[in-house]
PDB file of N, CA and C in Angstrom:
ATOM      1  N   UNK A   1      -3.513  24.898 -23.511  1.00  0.00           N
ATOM      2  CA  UNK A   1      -2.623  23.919 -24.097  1.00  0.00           C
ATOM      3  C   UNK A   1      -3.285  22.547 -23.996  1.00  0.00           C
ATOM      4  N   UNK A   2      -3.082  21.829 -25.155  1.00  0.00           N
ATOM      5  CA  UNK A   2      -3.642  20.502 -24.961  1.00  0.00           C
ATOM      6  C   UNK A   2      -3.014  19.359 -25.675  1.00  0.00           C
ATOM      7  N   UNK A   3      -2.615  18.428 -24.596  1.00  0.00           N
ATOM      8  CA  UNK A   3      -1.873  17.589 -25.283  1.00  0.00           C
ATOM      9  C   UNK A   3      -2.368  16.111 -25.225  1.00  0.00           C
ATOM     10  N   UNK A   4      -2.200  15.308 -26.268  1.00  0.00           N
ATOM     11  CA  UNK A   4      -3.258  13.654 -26.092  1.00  0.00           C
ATOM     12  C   UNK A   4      -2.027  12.479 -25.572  1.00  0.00           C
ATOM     13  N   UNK A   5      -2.942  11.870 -24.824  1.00  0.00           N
ATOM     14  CA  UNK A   5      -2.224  11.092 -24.451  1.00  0.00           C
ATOM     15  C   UNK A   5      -3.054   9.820 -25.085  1.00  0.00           C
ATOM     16  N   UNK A   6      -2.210   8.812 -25.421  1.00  0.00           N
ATOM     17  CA  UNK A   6      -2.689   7.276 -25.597  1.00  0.00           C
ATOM     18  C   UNK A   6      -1.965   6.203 -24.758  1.00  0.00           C
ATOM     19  N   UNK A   7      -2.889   5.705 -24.703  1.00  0.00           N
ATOM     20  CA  UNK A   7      -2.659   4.090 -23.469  1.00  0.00           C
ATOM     21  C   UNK A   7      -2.456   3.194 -24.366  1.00  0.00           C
ATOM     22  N   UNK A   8      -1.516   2.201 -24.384  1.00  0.00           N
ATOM     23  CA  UNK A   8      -1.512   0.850 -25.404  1.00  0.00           C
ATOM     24  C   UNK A   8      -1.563  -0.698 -23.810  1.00  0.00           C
ATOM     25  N   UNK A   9      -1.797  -1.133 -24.799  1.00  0.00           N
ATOM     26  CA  UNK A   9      -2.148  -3.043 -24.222  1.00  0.00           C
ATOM     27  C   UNK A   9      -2.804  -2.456 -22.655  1.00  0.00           C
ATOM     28  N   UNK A  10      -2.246  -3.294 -21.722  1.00  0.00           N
ATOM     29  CA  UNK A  10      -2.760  -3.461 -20.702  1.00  0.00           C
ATOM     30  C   UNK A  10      -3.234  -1.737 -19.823  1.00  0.00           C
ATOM     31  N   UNK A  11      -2.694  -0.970 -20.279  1.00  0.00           N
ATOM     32  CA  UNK A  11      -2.630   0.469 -19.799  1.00  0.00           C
ATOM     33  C   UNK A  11      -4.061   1.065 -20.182  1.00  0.00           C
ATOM     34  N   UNK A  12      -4.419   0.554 -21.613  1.00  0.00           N
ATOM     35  CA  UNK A  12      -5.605   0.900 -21.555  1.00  0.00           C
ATOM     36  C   UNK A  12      -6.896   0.489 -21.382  1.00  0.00           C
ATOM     37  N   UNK A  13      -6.337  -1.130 -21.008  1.00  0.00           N
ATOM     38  CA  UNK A  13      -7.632  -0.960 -19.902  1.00  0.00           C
ATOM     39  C   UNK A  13      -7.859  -0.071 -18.497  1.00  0.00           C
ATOM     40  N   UNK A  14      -6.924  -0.350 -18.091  1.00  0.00           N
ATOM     41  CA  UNK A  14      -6.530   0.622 -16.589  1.00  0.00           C
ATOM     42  C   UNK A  14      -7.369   1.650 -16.745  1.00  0.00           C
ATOM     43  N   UNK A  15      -6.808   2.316 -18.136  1.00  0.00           N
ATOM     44  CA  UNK A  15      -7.656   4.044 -18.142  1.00  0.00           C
ATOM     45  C   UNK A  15      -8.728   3.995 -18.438  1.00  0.00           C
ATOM     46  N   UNK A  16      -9.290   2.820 -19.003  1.00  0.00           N
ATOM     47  CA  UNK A  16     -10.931   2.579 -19.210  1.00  0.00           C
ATOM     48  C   UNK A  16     -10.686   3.646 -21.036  1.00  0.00           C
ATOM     49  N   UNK A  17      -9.703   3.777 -21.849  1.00  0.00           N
ATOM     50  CA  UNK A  17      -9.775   4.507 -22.742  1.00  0.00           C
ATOM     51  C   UNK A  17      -8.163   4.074 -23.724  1.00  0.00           C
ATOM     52  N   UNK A  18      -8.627   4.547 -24.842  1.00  0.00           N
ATOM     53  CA  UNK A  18      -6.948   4.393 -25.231  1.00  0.00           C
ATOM     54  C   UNK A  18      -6.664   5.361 -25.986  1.00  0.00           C
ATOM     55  N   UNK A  19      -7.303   6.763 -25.029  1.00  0.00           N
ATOM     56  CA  UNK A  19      -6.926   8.166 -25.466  1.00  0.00           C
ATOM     57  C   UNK A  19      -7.547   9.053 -24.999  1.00  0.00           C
ATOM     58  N   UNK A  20      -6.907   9.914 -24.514  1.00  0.00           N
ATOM     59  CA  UNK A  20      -7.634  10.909 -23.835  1.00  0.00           C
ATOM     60  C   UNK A  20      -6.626  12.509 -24.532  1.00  0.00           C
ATOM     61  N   UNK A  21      -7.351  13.490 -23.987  1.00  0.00           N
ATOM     62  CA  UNK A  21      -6.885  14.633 -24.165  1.00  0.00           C
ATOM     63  C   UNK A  21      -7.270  15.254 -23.048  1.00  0.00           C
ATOM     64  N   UNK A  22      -5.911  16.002 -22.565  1.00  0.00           N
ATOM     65  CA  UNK A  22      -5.373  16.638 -21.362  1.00  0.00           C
ATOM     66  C   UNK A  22      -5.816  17.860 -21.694  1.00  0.00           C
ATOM     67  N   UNK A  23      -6.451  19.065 -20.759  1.00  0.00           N
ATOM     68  CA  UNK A  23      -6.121  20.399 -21.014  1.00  0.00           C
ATOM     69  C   UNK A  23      -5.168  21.084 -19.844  1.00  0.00           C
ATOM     70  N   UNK A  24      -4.651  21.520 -20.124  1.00  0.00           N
ATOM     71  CA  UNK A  24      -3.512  22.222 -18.930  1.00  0.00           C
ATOM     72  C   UNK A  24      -3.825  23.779 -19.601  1.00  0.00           C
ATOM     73  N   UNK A  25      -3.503  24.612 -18.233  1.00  0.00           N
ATOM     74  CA  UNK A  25      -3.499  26.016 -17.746  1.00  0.00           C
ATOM     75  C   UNK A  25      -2.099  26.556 -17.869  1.00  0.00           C
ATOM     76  N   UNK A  26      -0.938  25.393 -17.986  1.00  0.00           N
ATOM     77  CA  UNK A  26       0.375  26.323 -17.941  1.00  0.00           C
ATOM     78  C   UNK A  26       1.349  24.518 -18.778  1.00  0.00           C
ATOM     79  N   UNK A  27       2.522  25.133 -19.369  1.00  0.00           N
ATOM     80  CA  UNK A  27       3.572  23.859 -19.389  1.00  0.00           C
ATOM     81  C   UNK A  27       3.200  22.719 -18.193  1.00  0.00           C
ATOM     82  N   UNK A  28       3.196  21.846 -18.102  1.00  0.00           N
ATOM     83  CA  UNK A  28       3.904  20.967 -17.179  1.00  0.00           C
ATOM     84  C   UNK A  28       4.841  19.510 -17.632  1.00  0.00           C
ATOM     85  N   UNK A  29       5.105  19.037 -16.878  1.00  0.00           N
ATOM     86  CA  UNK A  29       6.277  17.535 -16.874  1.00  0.00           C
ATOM     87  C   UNK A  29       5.204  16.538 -17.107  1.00  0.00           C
ATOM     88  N   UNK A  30       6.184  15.710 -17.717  1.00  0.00           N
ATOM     89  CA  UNK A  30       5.733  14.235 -17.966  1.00  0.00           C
ATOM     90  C   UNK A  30       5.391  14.195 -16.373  1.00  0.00           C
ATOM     91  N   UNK A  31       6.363  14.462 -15.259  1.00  0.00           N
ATOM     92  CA  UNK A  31       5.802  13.629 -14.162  1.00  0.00           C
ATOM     93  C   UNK A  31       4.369  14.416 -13.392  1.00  0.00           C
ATOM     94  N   UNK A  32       4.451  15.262 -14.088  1.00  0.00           N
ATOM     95  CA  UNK A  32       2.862  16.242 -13.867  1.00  0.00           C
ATOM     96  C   UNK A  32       1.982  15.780 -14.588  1.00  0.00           C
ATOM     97  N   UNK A  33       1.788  15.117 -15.747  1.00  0.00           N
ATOM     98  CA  UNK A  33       0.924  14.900 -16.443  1.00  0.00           C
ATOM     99  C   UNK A  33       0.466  13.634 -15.854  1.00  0.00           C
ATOM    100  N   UNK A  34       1.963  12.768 -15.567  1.00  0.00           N
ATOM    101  CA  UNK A  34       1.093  10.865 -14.840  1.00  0.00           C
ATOM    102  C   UNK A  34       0.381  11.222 -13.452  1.00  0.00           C
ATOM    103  N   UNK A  35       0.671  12.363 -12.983  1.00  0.00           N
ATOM    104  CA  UNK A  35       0.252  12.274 -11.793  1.00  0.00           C
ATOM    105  C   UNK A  35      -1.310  12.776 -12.039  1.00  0.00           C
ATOM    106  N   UNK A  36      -1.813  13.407 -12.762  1.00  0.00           N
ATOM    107  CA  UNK A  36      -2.843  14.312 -13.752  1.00  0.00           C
ATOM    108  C   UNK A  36      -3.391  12.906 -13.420  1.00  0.00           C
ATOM    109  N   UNK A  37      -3.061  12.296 -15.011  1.00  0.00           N
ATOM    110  CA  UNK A  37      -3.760  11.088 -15.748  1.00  0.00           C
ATOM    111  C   UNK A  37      -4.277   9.930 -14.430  1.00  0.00           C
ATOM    112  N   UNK A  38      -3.449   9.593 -13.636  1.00  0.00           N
ATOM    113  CA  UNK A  38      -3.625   8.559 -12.691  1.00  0.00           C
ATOM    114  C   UNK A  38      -4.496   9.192 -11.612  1.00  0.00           C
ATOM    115  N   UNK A  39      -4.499  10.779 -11.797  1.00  0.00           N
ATOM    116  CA  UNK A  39      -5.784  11.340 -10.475  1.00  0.00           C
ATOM    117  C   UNK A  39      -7.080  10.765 -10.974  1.00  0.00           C
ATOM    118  N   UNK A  40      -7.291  11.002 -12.634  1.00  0.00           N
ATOM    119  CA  UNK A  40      -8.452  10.378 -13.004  1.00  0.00           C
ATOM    120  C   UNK A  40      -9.013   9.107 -13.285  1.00  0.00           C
ATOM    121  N   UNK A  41      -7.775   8.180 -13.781  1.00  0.00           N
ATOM    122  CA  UNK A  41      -7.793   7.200 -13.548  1.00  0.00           C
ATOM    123  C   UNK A  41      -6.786   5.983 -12.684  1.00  0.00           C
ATOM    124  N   UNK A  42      -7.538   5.961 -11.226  1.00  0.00           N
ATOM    125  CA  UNK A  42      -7.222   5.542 -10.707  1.00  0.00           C
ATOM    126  C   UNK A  42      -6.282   3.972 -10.760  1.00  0.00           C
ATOM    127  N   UNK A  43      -7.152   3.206 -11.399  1.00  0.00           N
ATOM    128  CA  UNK A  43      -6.319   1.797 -11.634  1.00  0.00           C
ATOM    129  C   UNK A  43      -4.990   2.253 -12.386  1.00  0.00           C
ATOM    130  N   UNK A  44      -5.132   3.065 -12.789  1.00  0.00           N
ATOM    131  CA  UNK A  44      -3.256   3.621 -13.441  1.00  0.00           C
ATOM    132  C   UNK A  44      -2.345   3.422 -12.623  1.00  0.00           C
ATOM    133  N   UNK A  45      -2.882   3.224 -11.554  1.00  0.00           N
ATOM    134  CA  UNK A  45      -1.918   3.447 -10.637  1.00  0.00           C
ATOM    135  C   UNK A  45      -1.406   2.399 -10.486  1.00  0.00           C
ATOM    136  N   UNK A  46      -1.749   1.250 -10.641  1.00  0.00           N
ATOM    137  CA  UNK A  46      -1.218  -0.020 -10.394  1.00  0.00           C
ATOM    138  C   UNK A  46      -0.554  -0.675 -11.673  1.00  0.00           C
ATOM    139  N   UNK A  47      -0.612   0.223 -12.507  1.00  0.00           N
ATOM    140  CA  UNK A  47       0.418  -0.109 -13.893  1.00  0.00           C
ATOM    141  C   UNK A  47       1.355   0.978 -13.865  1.00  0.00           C
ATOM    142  N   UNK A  48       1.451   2.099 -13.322  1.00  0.00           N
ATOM    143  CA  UNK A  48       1.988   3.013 -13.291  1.00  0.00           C
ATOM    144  C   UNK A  48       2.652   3.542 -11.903  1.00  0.00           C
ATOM    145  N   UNK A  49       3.689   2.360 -11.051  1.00  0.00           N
ATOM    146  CA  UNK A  49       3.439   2.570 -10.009  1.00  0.00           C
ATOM    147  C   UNK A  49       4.403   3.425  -9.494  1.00  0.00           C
ATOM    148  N   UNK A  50       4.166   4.127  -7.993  1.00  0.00           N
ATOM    149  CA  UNK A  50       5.167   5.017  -7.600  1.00  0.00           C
ATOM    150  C   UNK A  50       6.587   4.946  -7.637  1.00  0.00           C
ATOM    151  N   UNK A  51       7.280   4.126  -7.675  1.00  0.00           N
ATOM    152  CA  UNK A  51       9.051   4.455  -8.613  1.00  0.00           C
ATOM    153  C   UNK A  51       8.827   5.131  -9.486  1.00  0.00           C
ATOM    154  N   UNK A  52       7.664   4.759 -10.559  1.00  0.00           N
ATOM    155  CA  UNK A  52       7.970   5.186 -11.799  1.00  0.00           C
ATOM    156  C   UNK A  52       7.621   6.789 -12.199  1.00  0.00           C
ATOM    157  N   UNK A  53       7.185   7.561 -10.966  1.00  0.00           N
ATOM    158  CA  UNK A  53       6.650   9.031 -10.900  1.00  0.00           C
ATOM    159  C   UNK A  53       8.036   9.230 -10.242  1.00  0.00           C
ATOM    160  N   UNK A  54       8.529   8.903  -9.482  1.00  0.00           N
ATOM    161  CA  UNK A  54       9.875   8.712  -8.670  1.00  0.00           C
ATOM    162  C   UNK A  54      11.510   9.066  -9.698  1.00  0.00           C
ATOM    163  N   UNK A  55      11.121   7.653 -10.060  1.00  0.00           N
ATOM    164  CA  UNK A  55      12.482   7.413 -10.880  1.00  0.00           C
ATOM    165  C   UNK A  55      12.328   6.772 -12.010  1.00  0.00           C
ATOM    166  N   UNK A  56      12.054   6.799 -13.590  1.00  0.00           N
ATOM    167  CA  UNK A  56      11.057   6.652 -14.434  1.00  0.00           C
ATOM    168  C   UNK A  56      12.494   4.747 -14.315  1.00  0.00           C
ATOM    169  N   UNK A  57      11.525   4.070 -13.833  1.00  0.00           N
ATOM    170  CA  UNK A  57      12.016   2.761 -14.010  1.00  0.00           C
ATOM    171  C   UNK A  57      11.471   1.698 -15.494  1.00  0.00           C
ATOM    172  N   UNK A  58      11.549   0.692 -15.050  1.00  0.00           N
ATOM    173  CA  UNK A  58      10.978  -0.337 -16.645  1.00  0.00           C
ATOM    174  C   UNK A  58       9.970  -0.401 -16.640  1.00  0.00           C
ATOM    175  N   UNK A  59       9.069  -0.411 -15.760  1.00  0.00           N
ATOM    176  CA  UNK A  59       7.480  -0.639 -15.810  1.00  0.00           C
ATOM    177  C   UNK A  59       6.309  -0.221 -17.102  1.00  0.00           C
ATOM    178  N   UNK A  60       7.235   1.007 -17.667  1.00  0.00           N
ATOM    179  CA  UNK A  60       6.278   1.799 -18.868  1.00  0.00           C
ATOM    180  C   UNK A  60       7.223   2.294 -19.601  1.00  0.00           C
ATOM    181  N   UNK A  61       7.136   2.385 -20.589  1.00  0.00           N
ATOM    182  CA  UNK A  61       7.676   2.840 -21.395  1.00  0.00           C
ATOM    183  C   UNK A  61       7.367   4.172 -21.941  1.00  0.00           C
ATOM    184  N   UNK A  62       7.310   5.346 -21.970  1.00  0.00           N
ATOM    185  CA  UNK A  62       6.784   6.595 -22.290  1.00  0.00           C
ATOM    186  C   UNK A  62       7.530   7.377 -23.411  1.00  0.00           C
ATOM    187  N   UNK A  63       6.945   7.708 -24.231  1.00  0.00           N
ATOM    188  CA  UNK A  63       6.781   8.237 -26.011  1.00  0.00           C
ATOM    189  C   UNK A  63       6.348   9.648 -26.139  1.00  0.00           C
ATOM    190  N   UNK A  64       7.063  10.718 -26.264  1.00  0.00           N
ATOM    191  CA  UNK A  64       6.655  11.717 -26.574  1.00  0.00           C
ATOM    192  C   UNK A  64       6.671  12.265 -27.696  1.00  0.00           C
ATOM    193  N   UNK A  65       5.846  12.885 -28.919  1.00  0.00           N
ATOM    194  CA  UNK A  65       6.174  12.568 -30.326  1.00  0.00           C
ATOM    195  C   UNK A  65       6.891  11.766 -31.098  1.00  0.00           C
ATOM    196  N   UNK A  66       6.964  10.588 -30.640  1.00  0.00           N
ATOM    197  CA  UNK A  66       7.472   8.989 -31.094  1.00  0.00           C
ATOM    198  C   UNK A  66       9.173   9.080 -30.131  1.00  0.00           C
ATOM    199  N   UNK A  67       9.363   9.986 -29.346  1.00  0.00           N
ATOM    200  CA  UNK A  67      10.682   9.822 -29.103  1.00  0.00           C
ATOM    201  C   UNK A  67      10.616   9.397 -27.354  1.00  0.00           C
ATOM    202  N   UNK A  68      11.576   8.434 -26.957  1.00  0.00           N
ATOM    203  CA  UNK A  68      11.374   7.831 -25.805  1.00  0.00           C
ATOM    204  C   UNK A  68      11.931   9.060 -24.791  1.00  0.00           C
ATOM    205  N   UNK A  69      11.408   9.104 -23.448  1.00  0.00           N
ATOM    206  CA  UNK A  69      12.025  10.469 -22.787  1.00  0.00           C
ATOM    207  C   UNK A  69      13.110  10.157 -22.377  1.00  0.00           C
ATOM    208  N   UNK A  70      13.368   9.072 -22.530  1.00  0.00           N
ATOM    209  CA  UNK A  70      15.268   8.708 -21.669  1.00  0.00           C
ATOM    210  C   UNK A  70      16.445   9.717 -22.858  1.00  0.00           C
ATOM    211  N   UNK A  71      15.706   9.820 -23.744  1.00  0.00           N
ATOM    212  CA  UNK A  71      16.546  10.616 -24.823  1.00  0.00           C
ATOM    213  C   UNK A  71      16.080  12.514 -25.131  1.00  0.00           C
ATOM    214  N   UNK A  72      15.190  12.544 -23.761  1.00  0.00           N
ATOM    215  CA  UNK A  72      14.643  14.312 -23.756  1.00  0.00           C
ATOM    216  C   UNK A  72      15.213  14.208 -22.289  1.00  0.00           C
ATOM    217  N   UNK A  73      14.270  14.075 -21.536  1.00  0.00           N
ATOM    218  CA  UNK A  73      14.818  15.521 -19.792  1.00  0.00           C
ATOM    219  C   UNK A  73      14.087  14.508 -19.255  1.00  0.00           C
ATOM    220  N   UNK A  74      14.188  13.291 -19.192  1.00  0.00           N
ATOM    221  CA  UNK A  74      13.277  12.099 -18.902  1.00  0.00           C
ATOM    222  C   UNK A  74      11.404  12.687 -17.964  1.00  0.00           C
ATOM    223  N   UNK A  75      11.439  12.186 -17.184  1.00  0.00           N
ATOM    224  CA  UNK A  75      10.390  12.567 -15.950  1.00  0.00           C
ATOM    225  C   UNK A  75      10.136  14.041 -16.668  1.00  0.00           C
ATOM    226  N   UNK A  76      11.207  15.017 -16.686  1.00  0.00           N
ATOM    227  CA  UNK A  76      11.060  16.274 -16.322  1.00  0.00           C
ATOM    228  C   UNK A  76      10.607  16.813 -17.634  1.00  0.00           C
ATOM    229  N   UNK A  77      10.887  16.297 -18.539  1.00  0.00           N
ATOM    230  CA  UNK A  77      10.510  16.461 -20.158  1.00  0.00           C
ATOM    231  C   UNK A  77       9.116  17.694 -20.251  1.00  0.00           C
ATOM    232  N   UNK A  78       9.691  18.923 -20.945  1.00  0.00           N
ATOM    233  CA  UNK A  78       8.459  19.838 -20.794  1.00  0.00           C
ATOM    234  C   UNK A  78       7.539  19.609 -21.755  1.00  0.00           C
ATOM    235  N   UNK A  79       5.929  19.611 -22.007  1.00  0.00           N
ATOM    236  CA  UNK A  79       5.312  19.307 -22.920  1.00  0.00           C
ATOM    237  C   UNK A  79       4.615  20.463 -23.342  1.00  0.00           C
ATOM    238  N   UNK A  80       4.220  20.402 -24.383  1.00  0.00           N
ATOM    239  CA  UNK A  80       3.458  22.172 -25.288  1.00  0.00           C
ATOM    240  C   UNK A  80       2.250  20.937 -26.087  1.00  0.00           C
ATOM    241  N   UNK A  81       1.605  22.603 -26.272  1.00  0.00           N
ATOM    242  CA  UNK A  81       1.077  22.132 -27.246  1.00  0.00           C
ATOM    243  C   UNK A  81       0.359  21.493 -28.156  1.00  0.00           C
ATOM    244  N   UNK A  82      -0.128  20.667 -28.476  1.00  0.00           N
ATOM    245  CA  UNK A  82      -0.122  19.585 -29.524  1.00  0.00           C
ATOM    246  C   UNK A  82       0.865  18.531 -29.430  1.00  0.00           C
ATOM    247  N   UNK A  83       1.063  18.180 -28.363  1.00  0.00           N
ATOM    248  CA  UNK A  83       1.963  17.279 -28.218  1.00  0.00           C
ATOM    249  C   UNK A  83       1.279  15.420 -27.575  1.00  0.00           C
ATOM    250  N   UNK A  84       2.127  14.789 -28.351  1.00  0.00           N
ATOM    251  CA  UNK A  84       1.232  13.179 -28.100  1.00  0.00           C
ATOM    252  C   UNK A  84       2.750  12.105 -27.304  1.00  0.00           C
ATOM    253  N   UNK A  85       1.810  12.159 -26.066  1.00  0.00           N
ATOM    254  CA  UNK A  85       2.302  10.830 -25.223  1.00  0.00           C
ATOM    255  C   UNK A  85       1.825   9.990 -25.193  1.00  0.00           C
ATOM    256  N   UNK A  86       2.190   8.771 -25.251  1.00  0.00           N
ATOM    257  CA  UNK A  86       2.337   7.264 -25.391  1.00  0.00           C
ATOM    258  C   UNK A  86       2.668   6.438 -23.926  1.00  0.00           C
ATOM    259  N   UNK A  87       1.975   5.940 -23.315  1.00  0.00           N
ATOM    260  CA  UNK A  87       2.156   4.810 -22.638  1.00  0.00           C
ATOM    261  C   UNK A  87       2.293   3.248 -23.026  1.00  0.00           C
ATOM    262  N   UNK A  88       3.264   2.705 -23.081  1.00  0.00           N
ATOM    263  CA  UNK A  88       3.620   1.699 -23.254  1.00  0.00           C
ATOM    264  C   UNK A  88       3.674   0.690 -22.135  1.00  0.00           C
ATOM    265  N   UNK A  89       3.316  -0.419 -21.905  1.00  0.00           N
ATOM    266  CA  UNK A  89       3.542  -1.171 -20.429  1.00  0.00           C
ATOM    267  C   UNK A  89       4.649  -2.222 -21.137  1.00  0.00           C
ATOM    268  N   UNK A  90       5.538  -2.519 -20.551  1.00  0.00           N
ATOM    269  CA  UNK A  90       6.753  -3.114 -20.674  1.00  0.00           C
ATOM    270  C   UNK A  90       6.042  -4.406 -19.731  1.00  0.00           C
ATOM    271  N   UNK A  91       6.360  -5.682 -20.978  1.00  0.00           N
ATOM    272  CA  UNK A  91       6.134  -6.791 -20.119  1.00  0.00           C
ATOM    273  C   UNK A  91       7.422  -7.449 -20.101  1.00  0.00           C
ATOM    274  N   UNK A  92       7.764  -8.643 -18.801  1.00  0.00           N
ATOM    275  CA  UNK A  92       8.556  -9.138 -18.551  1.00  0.00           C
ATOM    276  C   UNK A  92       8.093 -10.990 -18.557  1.00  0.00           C
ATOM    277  N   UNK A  93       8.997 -11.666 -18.887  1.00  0.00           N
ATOM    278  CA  UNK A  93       8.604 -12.621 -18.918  1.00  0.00           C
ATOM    279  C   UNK A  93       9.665 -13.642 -18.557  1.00  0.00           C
ATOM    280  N   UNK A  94       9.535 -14.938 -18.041  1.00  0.00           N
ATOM    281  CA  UNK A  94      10.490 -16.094 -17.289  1.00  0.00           C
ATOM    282  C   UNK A  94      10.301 -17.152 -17.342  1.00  0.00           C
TER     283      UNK A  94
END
């Protein structure tokens, strides 16, 4: 199974890429896949930080075939396939 992921604005510098493709051995979760993506690239981690593997908070915004996961099985969201995730970094401003 192989599914692509893309990094937008600040995320993809982090990943040093603004796309990669995952291969997985079985289904797994969105929160299996950040934990995947951030094993390899490490600075992810600091845009992607532990709440948000936790409890998917504001920090990122995440896109699974254009649809946001707060509206699938959030975190737990199963992925197949040919399927394209999106990292978004949510900025805040004051």
């Amino acid at each position: 199974m192989v599914v692509t992921v893309e990094f937008v604005g600040a995320l993809r510098h982090a990943a040093g890429t603004d796309k990669v493709r995952v291969n997985c051995q079985r289904v797994i979760s969105i929160r299996e896949l950040i934990k995947e993506v951030t094993a390899k690239a490490p600075k992810l981690k600091l845009n992607i930080p532990k709440p948000q593997l936790e409890d998917r908070g504001i920090n990122t915004l995440i896109l699974v075939n254009s649809k946001e996961i707060s509206v699938l099985n959030g975190l737990e969201t199963k992925l197949k396939d040919g399927d394209e995730v999106v990292f978004v970094p949510v900025v805040h401003g004051g």
